[in-house]
PDB file of N, CA and C in Angstrom:
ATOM      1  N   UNK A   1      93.875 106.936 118.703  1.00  0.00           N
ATOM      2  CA  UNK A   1      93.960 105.507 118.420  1.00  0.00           C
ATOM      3  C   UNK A   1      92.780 104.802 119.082  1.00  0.00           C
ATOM      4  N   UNK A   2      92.381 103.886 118.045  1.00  0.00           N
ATOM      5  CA  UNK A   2      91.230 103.368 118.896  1.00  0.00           C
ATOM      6  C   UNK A   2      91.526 101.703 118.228  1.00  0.00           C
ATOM      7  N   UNK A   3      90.824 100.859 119.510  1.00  0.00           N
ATOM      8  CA  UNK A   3      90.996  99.236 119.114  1.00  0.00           C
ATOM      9  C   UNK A   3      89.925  98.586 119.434  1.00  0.00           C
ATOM     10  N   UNK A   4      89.752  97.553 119.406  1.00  0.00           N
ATOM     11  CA  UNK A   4      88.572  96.678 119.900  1.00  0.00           C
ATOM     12  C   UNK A   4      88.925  94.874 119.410  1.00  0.00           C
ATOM     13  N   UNK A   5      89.236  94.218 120.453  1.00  0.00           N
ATOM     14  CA  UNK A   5      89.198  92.609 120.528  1.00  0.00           C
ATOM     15  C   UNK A   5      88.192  91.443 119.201  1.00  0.00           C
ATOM     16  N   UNK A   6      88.695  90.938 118.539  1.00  0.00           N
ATOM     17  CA  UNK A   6      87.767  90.245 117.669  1.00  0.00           C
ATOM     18  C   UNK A   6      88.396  88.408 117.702  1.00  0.00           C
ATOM     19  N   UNK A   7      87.300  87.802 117.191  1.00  0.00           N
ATOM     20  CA  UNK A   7      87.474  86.506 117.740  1.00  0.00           C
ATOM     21  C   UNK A   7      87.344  86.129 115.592  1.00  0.00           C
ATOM     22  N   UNK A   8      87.853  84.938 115.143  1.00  0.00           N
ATOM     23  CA  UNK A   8      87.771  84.566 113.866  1.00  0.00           C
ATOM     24  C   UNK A   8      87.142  83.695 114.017  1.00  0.00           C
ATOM     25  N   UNK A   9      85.470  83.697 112.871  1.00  0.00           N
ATOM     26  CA  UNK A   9      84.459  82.713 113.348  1.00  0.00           C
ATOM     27  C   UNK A   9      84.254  81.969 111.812  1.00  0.00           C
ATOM     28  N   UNK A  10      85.184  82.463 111.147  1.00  0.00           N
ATOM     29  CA  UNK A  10      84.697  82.052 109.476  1.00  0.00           C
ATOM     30  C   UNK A  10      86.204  80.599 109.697  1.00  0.00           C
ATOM     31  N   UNK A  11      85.638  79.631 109.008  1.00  0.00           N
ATOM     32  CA  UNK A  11      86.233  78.040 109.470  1.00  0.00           C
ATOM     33  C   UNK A  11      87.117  78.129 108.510  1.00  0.00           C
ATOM     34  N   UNK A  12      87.834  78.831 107.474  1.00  0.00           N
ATOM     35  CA  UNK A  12      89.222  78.711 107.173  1.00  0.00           C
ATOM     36  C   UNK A  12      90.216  79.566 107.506  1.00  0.00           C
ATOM     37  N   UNK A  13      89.728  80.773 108.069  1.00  0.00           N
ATOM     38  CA  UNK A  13      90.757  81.526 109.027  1.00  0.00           C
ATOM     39  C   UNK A  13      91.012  82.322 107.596  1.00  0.00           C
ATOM     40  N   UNK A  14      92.223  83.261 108.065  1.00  0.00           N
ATOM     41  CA  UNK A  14      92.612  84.151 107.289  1.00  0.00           C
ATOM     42  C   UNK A  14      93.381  83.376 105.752  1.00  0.00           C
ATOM     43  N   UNK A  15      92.794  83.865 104.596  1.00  0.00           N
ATOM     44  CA  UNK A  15      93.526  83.059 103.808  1.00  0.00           C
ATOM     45  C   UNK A  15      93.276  84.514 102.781  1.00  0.00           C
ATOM     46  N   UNK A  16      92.904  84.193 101.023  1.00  0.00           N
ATOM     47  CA  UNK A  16      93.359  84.993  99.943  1.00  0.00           C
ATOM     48  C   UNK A  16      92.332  85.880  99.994  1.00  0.00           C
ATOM     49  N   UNK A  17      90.911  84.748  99.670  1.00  0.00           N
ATOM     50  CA  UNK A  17      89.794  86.096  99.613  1.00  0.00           C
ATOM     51  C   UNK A  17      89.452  87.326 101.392  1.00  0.00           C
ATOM     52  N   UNK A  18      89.299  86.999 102.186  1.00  0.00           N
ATOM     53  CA  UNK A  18      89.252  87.540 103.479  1.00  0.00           C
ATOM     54  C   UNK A  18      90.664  88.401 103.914  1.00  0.00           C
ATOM     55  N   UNK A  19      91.458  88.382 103.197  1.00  0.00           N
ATOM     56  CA  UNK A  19      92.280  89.099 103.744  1.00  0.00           C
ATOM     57  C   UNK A  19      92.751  90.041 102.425  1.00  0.00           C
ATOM     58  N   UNK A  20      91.849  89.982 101.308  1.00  0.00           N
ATOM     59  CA  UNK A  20      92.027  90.850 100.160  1.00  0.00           C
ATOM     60  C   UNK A  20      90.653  92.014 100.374  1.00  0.00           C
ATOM     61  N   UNK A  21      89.661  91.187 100.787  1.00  0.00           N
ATOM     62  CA  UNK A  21      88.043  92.307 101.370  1.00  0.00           C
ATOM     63  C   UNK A  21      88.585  92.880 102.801  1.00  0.00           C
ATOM     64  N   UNK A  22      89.791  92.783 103.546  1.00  0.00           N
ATOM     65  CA  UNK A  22      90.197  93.223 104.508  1.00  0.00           C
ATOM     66  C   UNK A  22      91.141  94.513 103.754  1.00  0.00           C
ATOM     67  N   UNK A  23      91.982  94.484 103.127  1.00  0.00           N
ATOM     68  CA  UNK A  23      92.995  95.169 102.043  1.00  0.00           C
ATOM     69  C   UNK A  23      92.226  96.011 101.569  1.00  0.00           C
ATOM     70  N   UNK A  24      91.262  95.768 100.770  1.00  0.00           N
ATOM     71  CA  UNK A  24      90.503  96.900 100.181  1.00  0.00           C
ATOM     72  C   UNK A  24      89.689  97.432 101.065  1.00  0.00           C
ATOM     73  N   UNK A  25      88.989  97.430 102.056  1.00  0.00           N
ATOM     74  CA  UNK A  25      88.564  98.132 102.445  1.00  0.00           C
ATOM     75  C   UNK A  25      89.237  99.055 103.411  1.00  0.00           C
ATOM     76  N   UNK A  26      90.289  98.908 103.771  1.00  0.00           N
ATOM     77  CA  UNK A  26      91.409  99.534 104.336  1.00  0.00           C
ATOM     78  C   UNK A  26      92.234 100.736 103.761  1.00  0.00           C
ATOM     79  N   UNK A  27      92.045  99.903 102.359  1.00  0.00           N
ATOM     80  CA  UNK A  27      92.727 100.575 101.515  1.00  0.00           C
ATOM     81  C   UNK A  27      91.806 102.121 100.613  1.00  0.00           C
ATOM     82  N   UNK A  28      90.638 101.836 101.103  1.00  0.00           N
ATOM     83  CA  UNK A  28      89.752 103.391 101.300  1.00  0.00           C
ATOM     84  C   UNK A  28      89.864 104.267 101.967  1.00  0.00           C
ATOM     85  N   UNK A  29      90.951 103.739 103.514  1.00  0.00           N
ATOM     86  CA  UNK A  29      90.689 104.644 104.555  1.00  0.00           C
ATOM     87  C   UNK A  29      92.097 105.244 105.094  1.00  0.00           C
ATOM     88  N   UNK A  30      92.005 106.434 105.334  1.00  0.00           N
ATOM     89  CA  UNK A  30      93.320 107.696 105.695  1.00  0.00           C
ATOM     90  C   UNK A  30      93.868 106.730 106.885  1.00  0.00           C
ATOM     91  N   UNK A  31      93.336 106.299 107.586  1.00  0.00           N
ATOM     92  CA  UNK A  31      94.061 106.024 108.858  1.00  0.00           C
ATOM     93  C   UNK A  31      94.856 104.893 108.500  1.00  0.00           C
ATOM     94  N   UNK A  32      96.101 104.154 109.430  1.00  0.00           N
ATOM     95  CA  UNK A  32      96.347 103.324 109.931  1.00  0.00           C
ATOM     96  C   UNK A  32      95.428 102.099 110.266  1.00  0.00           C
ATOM     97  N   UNK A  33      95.495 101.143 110.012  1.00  0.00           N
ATOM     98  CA  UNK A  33      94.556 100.157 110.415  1.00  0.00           C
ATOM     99  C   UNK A  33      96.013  98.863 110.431  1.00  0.00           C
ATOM    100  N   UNK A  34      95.857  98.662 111.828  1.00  0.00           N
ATOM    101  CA  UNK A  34      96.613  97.048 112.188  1.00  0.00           C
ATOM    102  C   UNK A  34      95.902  95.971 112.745  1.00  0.00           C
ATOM    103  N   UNK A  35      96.811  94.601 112.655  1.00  0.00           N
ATOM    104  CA  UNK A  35      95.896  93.824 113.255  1.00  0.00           C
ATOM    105  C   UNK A  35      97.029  93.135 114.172  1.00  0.00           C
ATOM    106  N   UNK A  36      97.025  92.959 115.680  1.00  0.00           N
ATOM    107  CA  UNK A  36      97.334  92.342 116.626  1.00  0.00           C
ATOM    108  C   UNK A  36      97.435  90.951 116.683  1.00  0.00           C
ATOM    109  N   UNK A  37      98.589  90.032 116.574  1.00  0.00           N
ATOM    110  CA  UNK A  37      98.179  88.922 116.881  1.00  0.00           C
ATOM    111  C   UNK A  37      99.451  88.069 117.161  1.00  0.00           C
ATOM    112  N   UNK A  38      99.406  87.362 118.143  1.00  0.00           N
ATOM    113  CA  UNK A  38     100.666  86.755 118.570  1.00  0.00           C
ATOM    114  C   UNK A  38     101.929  87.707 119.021  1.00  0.00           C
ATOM    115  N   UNK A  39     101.620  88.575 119.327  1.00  0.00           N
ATOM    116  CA  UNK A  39     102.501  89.674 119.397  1.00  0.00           C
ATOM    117  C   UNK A  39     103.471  90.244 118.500  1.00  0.00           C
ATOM    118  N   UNK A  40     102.772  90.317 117.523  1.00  0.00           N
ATOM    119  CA  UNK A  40     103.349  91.181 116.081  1.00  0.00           C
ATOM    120  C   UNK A  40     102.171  91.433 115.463  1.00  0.00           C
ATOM    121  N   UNK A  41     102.283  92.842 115.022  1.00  0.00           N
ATOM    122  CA  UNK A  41     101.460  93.437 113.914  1.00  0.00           C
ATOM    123  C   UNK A  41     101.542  93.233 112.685  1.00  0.00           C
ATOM    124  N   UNK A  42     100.217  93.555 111.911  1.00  0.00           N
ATOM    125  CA  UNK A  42     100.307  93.398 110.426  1.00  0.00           C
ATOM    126  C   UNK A  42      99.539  94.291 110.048  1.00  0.00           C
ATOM    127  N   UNK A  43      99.616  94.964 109.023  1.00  0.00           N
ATOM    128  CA  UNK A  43      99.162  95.975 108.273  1.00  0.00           C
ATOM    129  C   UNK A  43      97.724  95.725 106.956  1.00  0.00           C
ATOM    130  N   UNK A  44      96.576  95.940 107.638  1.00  0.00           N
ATOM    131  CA  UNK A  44      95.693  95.660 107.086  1.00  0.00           C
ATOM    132  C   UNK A  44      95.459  95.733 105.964  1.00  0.00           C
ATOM    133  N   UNK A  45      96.513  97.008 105.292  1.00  0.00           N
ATOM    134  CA  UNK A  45      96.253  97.552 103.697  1.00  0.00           C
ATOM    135  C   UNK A  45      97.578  96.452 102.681  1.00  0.00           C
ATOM    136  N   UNK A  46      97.798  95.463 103.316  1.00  0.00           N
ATOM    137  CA  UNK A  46      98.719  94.576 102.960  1.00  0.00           C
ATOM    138  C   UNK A  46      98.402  93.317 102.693  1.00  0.00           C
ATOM    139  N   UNK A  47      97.476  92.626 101.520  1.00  0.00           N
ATOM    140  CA  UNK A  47      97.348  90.641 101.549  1.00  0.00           C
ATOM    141  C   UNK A  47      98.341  89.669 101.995  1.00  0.00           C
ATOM    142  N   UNK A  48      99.379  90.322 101.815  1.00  0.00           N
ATOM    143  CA  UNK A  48     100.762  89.711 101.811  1.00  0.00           C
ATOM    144  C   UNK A  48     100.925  89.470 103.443  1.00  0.00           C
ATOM    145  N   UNK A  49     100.749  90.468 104.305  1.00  0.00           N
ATOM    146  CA  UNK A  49     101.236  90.550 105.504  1.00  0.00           C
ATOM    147  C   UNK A  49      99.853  90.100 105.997  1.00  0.00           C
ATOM    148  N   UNK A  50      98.581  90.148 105.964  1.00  0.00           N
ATOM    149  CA  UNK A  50      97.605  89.554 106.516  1.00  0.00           C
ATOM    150  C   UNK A  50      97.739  88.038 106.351  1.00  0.00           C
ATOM    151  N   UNK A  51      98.134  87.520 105.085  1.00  0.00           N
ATOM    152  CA  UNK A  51      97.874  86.142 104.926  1.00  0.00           C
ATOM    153  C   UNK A  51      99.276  85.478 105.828  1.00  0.00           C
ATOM    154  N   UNK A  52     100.538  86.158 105.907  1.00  0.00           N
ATOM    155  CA  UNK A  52     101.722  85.856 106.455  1.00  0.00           C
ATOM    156  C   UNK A  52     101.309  85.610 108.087  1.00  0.00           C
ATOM    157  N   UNK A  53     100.384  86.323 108.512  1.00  0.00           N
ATOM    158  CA  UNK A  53      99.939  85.898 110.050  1.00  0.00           C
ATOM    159  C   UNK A  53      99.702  84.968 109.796  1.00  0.00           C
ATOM    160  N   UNK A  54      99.221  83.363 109.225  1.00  0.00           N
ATOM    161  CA  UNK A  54      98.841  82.743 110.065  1.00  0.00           C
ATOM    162  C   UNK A  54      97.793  82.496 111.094  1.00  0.00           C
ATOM    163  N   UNK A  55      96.424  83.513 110.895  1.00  0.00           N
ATOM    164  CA  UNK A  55      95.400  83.595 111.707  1.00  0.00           C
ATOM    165  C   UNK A  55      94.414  82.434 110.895  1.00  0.00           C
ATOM    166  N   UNK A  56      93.990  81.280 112.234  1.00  0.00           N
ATOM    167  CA  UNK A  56      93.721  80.295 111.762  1.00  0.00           C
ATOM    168  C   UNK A  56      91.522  80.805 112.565  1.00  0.00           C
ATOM    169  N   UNK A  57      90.969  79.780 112.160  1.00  0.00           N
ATOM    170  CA  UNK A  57      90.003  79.821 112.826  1.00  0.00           C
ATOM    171  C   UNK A  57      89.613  79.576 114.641  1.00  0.00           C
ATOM    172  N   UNK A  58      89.149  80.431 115.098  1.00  0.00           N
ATOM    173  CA  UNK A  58      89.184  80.612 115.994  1.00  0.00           C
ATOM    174  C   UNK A  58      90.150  82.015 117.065  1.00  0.00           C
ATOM    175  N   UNK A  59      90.588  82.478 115.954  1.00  0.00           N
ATOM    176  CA  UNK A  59      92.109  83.232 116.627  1.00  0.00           C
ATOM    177  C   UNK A  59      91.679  84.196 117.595  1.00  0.00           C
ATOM    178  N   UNK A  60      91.945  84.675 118.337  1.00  0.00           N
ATOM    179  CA  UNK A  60      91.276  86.240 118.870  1.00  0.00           C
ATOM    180  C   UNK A  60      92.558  87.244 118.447  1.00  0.00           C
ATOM    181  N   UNK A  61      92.380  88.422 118.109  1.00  0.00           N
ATOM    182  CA  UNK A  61      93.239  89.685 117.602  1.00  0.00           C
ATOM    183  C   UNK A  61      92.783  90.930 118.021  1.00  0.00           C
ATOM    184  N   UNK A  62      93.704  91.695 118.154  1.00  0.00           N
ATOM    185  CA  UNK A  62      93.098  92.983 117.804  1.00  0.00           C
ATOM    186  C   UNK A  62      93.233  94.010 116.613  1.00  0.00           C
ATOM    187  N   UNK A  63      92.316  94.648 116.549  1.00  0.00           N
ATOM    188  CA  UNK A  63      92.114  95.378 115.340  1.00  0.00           C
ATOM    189  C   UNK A  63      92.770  96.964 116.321  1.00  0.00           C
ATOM    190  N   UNK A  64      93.550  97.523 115.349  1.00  0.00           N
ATOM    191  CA  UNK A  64      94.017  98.751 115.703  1.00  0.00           C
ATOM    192  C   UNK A  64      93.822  99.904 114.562  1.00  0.00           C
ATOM    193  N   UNK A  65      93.460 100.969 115.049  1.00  0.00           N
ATOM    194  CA  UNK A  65      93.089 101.986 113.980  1.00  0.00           C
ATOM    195  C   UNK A  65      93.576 102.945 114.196  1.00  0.00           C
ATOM    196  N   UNK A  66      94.692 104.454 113.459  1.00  0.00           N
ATOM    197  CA  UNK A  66      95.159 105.584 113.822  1.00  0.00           C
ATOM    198  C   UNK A  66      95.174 106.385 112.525  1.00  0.00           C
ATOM    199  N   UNK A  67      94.194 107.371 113.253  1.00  0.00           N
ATOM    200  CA  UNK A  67      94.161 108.254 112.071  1.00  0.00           C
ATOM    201  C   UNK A  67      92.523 108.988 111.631  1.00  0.00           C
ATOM    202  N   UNK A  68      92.723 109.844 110.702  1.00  0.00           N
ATOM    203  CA  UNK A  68      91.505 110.789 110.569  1.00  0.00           C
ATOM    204  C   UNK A  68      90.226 110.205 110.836  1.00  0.00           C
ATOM    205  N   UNK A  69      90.087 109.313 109.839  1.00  0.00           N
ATOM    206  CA  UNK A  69      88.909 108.173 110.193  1.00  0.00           C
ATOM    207  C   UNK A  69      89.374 106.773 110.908  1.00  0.00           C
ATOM    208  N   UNK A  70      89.814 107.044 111.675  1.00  0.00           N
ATOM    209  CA  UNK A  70      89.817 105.974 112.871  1.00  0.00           C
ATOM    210  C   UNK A  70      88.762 105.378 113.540  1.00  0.00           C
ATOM    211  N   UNK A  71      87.712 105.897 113.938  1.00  0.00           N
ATOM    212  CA  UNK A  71      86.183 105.075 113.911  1.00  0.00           C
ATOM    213  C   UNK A  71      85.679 104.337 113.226  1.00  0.00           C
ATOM    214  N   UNK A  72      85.312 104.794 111.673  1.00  0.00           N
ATOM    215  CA  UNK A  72      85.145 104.410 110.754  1.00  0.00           C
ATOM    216  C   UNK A  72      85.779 103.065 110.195  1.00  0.00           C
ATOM    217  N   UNK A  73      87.180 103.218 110.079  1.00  0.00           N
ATOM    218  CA  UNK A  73      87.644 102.511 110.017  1.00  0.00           C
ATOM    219  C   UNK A  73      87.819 100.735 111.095  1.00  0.00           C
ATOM    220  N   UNK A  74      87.877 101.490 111.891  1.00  0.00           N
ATOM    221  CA  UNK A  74      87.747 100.216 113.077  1.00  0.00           C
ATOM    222  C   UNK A  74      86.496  99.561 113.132  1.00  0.00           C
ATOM    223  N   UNK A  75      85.670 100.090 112.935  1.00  0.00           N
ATOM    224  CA  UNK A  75      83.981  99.700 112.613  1.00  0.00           C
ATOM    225  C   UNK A  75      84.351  99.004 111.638  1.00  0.00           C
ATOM    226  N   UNK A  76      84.277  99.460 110.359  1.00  0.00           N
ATOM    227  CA  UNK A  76      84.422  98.679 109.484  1.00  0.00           C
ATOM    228  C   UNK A  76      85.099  97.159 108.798  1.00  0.00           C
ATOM    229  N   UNK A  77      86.266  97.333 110.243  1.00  0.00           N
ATOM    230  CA  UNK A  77      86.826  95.987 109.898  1.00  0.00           C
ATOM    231  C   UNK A  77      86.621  95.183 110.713  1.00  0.00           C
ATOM    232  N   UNK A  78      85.732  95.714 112.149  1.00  0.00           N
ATOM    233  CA  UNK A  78      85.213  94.315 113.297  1.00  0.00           C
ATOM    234  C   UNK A  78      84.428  94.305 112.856  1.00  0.00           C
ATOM    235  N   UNK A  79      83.107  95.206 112.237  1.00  0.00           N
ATOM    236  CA  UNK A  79      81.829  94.612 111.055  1.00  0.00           C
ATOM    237  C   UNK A  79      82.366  92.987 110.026  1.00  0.00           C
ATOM    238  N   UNK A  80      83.329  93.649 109.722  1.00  0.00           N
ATOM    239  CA  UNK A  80      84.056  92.233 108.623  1.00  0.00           C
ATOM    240  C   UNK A  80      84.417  90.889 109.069  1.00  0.00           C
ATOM    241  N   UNK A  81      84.994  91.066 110.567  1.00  0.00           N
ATOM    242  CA  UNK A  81      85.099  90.045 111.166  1.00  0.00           C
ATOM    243  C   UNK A  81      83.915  89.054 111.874  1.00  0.00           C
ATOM    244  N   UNK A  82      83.040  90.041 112.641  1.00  0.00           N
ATOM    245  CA  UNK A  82      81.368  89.706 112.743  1.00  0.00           C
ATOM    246  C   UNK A  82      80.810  88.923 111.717  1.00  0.00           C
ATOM    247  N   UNK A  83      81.254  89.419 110.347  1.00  0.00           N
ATOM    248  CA  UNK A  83      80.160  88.883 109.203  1.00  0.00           C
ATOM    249  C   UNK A  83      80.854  87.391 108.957  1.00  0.00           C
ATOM    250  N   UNK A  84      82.080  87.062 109.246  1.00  0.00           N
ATOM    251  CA  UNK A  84      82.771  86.185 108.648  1.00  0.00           C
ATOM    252  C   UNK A  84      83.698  86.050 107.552  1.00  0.00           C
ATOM    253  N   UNK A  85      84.192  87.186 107.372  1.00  0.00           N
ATOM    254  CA  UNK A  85      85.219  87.599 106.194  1.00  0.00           C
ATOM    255  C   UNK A  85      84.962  87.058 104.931  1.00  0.00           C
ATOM    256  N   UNK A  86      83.334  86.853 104.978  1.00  0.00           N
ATOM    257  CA  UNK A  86      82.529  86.371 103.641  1.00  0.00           C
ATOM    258  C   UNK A  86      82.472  84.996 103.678  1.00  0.00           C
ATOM    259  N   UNK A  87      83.355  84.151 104.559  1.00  0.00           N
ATOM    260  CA  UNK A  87      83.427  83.070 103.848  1.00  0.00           C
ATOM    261  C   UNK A  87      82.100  82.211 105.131  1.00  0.00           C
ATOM    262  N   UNK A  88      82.047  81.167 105.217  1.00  0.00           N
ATOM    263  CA  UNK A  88      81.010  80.120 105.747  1.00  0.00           C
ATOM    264  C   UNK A  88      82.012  80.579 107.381  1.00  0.00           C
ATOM    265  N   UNK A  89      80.542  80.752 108.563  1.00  0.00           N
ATOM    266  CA  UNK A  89      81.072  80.294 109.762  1.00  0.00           C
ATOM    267  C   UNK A  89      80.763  79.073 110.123  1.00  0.00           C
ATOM    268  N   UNK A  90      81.210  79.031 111.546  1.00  0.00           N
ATOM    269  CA  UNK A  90      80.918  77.666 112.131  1.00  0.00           C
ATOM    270  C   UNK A  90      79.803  77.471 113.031  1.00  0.00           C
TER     271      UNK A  90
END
């Protein structure tokens, strides 16, 4: 299992498109991928349960990864968060 801390820098927070480019790219990968926040998890390969957090701009989370490509994977989705989940930062 591997994790790493991410901060939400894109100014509408988790909403349809950012948490569907979160889904699919998750949804490439063998492992487990969660996301930490408020003290309940959500399942990255899920729009439904990403958008149900409630992660507004600014949030900090963690990204959790278990499984074959667990590097890969965890890279790939704090890369996503870095970039701004596509949408405009602040």
């Amino acid at each position: 299992m591997v994790s790493e801390k991410v901060r939400v820098i894109n100014k509408e927070g988790m909403h349809m498109r950012p948490a569907g480019l979160i889904a699919q790219t998750c949804g490439l990968m063998k492992s487990s991928v969660r996301i930490s926040y408020n003290g309940k998890f959500y399942d990255c390969k899920s729009i439904i349960m990403l958008m149900s957090a409630g992660i507004g701009y600014g949030a900090e989370l963690e990204v959790i990864a278990e499984g074959e490509d667990e590097e890969e994977a965890l890279k790939d989705v704090v890369d996503l968060f870095h970039a701004g989940l596509g949408d405009r930062t602040a």
